[in-house]
PDB file of N, CA and C in Angstrom:
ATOM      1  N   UNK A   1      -2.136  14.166  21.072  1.00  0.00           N
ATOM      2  CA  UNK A   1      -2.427  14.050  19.645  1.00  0.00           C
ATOM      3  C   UNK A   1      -1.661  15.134  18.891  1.00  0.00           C
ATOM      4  N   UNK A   2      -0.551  14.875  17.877  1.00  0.00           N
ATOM      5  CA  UNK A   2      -0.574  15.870  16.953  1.00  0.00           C
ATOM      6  C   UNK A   2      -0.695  16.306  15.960  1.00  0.00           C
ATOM      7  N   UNK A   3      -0.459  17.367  15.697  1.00  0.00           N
ATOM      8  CA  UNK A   3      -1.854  17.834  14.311  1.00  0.00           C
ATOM      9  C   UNK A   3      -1.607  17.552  13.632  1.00  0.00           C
ATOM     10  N   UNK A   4      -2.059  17.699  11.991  1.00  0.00           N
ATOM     11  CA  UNK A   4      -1.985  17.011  11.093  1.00  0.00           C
ATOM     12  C   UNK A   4      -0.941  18.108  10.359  1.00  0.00           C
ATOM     13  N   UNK A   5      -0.866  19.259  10.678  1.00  0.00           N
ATOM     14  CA  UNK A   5      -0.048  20.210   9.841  1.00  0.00           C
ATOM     15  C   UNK A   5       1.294  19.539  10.277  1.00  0.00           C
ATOM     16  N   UNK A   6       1.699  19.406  11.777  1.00  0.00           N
ATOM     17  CA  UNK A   6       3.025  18.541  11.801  1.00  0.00           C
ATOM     18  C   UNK A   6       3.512  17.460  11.404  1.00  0.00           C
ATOM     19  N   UNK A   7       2.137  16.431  11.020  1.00  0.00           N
ATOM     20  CA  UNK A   7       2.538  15.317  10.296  1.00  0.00           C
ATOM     21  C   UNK A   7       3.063  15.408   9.072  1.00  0.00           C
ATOM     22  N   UNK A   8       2.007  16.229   8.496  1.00  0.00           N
ATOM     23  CA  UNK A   8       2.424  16.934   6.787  1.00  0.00           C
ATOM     24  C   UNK A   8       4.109  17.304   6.870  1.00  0.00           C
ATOM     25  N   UNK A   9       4.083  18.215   7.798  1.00  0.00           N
ATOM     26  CA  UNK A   9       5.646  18.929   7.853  1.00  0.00           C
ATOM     27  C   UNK A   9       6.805  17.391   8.074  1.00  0.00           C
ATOM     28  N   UNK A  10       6.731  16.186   9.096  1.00  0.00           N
ATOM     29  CA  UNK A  10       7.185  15.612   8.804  1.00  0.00           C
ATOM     30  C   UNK A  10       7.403  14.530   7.525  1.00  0.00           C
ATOM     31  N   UNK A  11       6.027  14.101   6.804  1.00  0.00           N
ATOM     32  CA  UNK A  11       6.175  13.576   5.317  1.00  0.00           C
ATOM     33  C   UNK A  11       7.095  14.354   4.270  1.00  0.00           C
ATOM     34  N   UNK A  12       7.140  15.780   4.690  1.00  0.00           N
ATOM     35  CA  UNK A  12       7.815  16.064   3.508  1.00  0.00           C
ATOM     36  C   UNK A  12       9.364  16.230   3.849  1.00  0.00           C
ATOM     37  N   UNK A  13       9.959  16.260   5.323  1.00  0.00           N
ATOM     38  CA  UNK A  13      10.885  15.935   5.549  1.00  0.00           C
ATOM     39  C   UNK A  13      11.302  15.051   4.837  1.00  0.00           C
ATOM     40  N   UNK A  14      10.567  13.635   5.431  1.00  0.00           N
ATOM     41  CA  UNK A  14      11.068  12.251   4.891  1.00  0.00           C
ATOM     42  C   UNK A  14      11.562  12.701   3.697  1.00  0.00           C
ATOM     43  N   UNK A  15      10.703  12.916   2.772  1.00  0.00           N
ATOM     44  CA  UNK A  15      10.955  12.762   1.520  1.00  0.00           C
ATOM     45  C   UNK A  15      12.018  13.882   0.853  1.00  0.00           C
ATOM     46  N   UNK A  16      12.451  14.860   1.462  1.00  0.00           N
ATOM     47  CA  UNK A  16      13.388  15.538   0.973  1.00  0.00           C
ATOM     48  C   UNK A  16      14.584  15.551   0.268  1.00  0.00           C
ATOM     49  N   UNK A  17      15.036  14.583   0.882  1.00  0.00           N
ATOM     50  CA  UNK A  17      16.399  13.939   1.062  1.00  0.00           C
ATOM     51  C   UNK A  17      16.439  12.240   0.964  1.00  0.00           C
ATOM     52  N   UNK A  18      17.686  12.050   0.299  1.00  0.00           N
ATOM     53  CA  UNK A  18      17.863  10.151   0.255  1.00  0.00           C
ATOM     54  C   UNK A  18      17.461   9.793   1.449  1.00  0.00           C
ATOM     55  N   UNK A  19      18.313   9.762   2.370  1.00  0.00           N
ATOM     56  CA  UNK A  19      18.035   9.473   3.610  1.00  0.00           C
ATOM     57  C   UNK A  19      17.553  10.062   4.844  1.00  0.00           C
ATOM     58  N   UNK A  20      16.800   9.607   5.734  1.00  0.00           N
ATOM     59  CA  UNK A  20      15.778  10.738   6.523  1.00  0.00           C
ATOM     60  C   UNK A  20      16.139   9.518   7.991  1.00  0.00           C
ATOM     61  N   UNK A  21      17.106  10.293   9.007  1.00  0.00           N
ATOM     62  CA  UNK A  21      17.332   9.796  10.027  1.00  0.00           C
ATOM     63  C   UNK A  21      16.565  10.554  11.241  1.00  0.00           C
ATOM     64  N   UNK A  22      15.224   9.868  11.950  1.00  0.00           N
ATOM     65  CA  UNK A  22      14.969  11.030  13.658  1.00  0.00           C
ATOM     66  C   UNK A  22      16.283   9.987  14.579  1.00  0.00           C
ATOM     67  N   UNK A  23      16.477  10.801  15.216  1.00  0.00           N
ATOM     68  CA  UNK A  23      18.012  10.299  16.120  1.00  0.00           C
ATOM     69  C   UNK A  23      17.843  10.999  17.453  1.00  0.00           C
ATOM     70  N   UNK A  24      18.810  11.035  18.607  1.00  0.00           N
ATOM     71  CA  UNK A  24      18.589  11.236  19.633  1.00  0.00           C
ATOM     72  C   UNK A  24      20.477  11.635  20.248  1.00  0.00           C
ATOM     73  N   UNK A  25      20.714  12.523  20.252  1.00  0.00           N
ATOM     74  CA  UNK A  25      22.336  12.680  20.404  1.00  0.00           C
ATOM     75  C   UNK A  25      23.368  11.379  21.118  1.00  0.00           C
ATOM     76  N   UNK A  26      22.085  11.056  22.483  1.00  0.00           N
ATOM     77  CA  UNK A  26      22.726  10.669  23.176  1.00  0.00           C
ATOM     78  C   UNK A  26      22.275   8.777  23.422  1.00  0.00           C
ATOM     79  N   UNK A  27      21.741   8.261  22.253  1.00  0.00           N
ATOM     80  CA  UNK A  27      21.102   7.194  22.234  1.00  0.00           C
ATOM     81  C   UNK A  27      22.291   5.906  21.040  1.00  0.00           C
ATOM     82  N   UNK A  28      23.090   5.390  21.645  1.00  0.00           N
ATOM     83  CA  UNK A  28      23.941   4.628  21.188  1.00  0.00           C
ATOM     84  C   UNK A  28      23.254   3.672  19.971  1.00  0.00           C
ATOM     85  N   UNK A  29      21.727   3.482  20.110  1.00  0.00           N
ATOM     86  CA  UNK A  29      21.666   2.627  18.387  1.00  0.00           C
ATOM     87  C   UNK A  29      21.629   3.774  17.703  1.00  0.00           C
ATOM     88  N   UNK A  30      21.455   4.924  17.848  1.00  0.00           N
ATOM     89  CA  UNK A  30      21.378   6.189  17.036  1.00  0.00           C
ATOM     90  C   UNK A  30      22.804   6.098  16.290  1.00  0.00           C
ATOM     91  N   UNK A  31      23.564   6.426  17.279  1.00  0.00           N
ATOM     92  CA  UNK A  31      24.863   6.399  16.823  1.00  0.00           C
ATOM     93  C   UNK A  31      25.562   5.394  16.129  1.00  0.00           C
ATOM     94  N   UNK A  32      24.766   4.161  15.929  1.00  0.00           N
ATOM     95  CA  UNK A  32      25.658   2.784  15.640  1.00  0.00           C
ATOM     96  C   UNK A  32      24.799   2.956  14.289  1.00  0.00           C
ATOM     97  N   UNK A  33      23.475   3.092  13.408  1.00  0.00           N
ATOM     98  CA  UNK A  33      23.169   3.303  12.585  1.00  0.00           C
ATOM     99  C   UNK A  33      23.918   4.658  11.530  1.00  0.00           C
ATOM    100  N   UNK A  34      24.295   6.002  12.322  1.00  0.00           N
ATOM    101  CA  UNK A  34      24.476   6.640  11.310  1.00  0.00           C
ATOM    102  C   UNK A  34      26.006   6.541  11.269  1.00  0.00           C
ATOM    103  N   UNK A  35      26.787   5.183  12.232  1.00  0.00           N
ATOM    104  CA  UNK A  35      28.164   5.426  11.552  1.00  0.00           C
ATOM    105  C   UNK A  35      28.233   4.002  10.565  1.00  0.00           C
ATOM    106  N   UNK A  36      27.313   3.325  10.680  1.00  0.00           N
ATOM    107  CA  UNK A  36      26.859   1.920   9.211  1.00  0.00           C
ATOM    108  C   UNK A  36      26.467   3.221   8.095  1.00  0.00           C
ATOM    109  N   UNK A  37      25.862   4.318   7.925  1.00  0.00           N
ATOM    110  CA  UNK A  37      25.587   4.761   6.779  1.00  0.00           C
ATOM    111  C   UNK A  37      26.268   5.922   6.376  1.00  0.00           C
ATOM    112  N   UNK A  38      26.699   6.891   7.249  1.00  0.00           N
ATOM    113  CA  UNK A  38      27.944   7.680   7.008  1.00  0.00           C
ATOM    114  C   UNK A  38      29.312   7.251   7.046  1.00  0.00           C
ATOM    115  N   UNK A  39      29.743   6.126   8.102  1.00  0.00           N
ATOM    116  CA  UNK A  39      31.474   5.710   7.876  1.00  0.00           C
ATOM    117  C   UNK A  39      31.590   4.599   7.230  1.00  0.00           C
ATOM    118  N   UNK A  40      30.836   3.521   7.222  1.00  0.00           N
ATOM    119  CA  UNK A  40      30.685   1.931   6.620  1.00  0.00           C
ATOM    120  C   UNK A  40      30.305   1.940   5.004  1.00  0.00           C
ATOM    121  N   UNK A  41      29.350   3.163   4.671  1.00  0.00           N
ATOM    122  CA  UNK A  41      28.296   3.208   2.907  1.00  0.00           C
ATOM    123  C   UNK A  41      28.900   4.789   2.933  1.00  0.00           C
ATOM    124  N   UNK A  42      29.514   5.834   3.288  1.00  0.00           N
ATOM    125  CA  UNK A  42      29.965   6.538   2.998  1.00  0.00           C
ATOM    126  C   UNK A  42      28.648   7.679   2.346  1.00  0.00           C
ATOM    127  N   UNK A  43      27.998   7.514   2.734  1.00  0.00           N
ATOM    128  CA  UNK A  43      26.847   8.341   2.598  1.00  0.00           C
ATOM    129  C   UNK A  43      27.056   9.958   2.404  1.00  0.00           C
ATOM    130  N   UNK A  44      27.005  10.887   1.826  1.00  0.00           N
ATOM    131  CA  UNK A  44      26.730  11.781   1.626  1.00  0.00           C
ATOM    132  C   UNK A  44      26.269  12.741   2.424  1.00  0.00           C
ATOM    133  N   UNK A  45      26.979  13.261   3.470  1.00  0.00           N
ATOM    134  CA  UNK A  45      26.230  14.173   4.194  1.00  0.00           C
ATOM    135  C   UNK A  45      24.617  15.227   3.511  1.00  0.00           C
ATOM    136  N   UNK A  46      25.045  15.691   2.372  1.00  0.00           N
ATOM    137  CA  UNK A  46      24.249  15.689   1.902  1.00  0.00           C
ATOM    138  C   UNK A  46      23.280  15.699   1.216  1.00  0.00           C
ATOM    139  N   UNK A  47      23.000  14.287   1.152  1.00  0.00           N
ATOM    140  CA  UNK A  47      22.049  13.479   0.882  1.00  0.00           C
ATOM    141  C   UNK A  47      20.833  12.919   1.946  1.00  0.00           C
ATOM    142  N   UNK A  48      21.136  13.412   2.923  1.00  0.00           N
ATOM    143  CA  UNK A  48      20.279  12.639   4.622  1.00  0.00           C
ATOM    144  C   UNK A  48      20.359  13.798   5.105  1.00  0.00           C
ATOM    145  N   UNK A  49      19.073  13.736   5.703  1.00  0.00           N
ATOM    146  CA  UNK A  49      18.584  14.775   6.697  1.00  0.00           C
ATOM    147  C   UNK A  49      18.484  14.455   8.146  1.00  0.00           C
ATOM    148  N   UNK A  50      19.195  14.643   9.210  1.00  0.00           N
ATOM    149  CA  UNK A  50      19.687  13.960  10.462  1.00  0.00           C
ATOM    150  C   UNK A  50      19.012  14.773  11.402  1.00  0.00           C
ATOM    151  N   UNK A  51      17.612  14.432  12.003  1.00  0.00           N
ATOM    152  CA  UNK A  51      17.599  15.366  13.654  1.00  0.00           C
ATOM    153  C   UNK A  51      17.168  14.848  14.081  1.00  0.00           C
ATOM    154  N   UNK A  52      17.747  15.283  15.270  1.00  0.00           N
ATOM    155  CA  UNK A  52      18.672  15.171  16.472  1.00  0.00           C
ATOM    156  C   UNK A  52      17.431  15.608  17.445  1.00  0.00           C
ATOM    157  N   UNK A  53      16.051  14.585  18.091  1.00  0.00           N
ATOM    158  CA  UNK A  53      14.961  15.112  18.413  1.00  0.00           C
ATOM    159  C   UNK A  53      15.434  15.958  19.919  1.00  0.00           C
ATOM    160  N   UNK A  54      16.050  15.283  20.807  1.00  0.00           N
ATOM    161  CA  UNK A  54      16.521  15.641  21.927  1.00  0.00           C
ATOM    162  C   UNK A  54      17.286  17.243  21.744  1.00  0.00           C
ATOM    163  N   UNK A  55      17.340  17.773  21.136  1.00  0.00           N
ATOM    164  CA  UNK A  55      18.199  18.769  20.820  1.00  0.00           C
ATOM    165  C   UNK A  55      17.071  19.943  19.614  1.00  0.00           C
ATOM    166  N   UNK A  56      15.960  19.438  19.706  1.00  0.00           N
ATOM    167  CA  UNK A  56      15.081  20.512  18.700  1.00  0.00           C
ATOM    168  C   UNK A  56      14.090  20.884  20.165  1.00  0.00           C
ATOM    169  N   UNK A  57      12.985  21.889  19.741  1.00  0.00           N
ATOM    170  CA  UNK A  57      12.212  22.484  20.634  1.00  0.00           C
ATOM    171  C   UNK A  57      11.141  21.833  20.044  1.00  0.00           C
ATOM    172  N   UNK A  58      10.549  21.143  18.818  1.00  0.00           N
ATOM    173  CA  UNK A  58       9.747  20.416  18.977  1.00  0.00           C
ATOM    174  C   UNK A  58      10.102  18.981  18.387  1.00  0.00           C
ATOM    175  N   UNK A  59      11.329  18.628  19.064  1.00  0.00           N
ATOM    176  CA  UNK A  59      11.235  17.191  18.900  1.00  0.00           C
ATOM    177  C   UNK A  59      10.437  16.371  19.401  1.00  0.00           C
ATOM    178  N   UNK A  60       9.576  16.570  20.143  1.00  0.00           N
ATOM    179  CA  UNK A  60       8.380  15.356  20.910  1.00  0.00           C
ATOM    180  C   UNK A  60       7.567  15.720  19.761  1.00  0.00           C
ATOM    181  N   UNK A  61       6.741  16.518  19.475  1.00  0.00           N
ATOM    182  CA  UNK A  61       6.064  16.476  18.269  1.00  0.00           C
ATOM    183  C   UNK A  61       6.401  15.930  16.949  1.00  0.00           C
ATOM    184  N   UNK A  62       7.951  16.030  16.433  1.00  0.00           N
ATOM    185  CA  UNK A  62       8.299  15.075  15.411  1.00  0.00           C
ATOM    186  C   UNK A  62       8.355  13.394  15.770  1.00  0.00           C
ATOM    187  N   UNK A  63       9.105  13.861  17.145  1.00  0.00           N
ATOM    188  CA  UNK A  63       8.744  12.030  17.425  1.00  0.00           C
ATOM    189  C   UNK A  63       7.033  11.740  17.683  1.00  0.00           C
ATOM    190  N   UNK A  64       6.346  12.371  17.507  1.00  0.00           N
ATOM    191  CA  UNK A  64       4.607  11.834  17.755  1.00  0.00           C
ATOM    192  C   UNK A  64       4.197  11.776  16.432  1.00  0.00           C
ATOM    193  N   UNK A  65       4.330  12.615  15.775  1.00  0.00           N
ATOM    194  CA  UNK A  65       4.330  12.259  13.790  1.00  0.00           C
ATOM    195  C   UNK A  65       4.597  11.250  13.282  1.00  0.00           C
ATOM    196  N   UNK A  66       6.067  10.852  13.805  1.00  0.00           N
ATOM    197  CA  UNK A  66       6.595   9.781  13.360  1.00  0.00           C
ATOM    198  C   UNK A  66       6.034   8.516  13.893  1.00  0.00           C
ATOM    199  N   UNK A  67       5.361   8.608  15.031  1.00  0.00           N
ATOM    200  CA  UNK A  67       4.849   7.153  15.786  1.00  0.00           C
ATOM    201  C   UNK A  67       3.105   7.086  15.049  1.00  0.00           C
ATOM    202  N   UNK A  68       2.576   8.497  14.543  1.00  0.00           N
ATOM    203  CA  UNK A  68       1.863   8.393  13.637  1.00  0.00           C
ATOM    204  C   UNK A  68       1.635   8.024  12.755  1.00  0.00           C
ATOM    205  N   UNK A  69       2.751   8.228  11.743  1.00  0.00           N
ATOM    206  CA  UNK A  69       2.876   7.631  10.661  1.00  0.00           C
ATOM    207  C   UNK A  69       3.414   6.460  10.138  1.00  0.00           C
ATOM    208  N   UNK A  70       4.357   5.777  11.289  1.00  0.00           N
ATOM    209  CA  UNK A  70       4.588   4.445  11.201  1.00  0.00           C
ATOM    210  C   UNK A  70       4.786   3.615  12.690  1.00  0.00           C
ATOM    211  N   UNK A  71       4.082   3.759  13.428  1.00  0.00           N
ATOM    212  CA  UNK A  71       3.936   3.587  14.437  1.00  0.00           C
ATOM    213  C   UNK A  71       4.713   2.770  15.418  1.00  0.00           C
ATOM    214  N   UNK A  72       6.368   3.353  15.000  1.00  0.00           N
ATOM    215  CA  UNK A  72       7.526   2.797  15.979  1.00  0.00           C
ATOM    216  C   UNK A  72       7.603   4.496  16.527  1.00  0.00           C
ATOM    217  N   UNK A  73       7.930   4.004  17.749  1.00  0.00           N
ATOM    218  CA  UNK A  73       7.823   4.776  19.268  1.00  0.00           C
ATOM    219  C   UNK A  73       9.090   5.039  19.160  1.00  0.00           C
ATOM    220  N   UNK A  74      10.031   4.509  18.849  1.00  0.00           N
ATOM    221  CA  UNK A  74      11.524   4.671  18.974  1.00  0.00           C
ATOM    222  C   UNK A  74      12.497   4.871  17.983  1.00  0.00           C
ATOM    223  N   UNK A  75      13.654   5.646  18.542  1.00  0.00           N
ATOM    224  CA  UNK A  75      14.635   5.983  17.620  1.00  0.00           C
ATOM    225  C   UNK A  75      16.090   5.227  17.772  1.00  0.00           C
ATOM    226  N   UNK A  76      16.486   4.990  16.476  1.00  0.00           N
ATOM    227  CA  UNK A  76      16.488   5.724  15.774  1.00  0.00           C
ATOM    228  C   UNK A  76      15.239   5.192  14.698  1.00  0.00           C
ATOM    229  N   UNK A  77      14.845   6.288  13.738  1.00  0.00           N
ATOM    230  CA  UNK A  77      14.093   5.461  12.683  1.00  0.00           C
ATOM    231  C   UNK A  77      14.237   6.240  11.603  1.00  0.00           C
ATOM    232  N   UNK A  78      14.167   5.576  10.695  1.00  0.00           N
ATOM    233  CA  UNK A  78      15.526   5.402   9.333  1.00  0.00           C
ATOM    234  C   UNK A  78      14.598   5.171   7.898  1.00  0.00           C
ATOM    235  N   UNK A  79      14.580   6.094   6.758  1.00  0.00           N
ATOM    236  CA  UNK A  79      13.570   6.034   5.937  1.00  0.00           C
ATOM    237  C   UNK A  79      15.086   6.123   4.895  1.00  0.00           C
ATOM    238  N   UNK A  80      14.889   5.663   4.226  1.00  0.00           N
ATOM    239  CA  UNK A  80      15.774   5.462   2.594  1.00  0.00           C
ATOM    240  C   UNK A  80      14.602   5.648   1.748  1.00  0.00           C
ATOM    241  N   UNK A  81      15.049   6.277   0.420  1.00  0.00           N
ATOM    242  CA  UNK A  81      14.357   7.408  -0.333  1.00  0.00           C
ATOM    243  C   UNK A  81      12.677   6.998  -0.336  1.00  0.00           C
ATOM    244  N   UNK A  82      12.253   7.563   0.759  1.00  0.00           N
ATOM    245  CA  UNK A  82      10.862   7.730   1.489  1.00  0.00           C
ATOM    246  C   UNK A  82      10.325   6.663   2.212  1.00  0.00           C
ATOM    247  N   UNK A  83      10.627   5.221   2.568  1.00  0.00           N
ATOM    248  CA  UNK A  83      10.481   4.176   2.338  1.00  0.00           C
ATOM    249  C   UNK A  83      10.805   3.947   4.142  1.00  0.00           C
ATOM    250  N   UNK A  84      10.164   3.793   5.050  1.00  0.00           N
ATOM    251  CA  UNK A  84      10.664   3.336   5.813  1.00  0.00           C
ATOM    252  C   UNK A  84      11.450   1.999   6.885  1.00  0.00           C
ATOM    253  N   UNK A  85      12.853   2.545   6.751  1.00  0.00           N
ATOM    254  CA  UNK A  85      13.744   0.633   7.407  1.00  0.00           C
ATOM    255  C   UNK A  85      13.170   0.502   8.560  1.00  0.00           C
ATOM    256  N   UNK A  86      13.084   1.235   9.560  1.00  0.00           N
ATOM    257  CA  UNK A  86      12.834   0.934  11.093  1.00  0.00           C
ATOM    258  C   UNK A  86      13.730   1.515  11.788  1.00  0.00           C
ATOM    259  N   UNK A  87      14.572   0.630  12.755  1.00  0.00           N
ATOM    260  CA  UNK A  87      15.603   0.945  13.083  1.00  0.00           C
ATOM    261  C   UNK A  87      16.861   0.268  13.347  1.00  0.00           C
ATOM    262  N   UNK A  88      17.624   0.483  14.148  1.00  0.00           N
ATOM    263  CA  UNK A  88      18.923   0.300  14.163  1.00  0.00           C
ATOM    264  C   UNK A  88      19.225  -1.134  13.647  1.00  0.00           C
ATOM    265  N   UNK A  89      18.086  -2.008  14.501  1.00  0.00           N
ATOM    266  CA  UNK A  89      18.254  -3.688  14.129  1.00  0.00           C
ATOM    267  C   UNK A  89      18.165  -3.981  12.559  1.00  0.00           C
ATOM    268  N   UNK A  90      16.750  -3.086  12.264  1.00  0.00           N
ATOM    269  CA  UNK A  90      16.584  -3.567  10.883  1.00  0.00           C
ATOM    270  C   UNK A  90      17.688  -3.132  10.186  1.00  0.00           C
ATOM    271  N   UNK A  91      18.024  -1.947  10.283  1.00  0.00           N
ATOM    272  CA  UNK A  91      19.623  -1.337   9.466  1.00  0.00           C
ATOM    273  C   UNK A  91      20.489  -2.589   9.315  1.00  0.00           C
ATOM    274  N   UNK A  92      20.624  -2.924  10.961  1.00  0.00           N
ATOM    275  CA  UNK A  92      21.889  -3.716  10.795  1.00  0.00           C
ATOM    276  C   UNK A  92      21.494  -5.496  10.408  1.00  0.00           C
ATOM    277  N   UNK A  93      19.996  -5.778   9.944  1.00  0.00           N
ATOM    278  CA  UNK A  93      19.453  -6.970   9.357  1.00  0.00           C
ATOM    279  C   UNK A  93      19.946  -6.520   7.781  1.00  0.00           C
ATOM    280  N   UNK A  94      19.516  -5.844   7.276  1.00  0.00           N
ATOM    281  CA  UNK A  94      19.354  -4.929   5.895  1.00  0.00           C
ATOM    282  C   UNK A  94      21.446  -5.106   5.452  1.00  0.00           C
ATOM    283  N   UNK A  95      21.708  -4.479   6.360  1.00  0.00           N
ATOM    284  CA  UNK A  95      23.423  -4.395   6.320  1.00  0.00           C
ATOM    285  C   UNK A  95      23.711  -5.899   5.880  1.00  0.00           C
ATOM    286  N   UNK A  96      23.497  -6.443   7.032  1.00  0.00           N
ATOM    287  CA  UNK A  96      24.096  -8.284   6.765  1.00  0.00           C
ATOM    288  C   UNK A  96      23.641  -9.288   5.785  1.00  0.00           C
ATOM    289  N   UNK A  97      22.671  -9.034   5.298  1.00  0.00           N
ATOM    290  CA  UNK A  97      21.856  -9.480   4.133  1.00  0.00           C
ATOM    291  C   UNK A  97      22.187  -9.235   3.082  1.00  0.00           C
ATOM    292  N   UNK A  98      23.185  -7.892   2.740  1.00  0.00           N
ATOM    293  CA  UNK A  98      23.452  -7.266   1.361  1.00  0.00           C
ATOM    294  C   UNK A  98      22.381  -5.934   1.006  1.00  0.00           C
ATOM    295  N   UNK A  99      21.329  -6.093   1.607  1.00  0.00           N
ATOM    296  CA  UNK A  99      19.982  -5.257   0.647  1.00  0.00           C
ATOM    297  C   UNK A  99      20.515  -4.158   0.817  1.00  0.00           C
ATOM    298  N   UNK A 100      20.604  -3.749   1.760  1.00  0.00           N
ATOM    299  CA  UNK A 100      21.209  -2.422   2.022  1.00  0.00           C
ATOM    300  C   UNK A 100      22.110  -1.736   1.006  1.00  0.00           C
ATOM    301  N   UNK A 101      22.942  -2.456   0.715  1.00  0.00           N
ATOM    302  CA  UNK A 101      24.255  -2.174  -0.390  1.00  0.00           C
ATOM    303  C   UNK A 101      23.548  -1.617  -1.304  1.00  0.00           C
ATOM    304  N   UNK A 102      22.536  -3.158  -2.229  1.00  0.00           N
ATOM    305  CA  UNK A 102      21.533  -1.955  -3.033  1.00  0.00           C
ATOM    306  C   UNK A 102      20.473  -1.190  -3.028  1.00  0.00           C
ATOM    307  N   UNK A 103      20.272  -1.148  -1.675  1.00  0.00           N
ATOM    308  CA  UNK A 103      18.757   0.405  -1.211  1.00  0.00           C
ATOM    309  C   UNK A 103      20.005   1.172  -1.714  1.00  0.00           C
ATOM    310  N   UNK A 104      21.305   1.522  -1.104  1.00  0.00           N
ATOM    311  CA  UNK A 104      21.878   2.914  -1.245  1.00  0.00           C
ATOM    312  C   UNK A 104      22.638   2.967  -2.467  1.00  0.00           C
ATOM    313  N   UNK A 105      22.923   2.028  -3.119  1.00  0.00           N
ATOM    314  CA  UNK A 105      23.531   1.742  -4.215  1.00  0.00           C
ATOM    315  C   UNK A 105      23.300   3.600  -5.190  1.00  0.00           C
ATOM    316  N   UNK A 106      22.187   3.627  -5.262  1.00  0.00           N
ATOM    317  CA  UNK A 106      21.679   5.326  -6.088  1.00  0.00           C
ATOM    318  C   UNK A 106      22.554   5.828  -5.245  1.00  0.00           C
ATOM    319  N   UNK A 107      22.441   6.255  -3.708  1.00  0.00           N
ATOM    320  CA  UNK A 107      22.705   7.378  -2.815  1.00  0.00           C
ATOM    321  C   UNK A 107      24.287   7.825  -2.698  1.00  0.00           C
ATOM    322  N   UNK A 108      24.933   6.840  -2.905  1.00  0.00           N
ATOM    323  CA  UNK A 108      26.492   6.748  -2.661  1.00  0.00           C
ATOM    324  C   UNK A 108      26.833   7.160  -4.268  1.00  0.00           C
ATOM    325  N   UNK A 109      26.583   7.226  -5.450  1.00  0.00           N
ATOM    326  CA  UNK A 109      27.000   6.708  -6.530  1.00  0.00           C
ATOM    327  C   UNK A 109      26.674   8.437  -7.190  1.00  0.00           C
TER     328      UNK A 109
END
């Protein structure tokens, strides 16, 4: 179970920044989502807040927040300005559809 002070600490992550990516260095939809929103929508480094759970000292606790608060287990998972997409699939549903263009339409502009 984790506490509620880490959940807090992750809500306000989310919301910091346009885009709020948890990712995994070495996890290929990780990588196929943030090069659709950094090389494909040209995204703003910064504008998105990117970590990298495998590579923090309490990334299992951000990833348990996050399965808290929207209860996908897996990364990558992908919030546009606070709002959460899911992940990689939905990105790349969101991408092929157009919506995407205007979720980031603000973020790029």
């Amino acid at each position: 179970m984790v506490s509620q002070q880490t959940i807090n600490k992750v809500k306000e992550m989310i919301n910091e920044k346009e885009v709020f990516i948890a990712s995994k260095s070495y996890c290929p939809y990780c990588k196929k989502a943030k090069s659709t929103l950094f090389k494909d929508y040209k995204v703003p480094e910064s504008k998105a807040l990117v970590l990298e759970l495998d590579e923090m000292t309490d990334g299992r606790d951000i990833q348990d927040a996050l399965y808290e608060i929207t209860g996908q287990t897996s990364v990558p998972n992908i919030f546009i300005d606070g709002a959460q997409v899911g992940g990689n699939d939905d990105l790349q549903v969101l991408n092929k559809s157009g919506k995407l263009d205007q979720m980031l339409q603000k973020v790029v502009n």
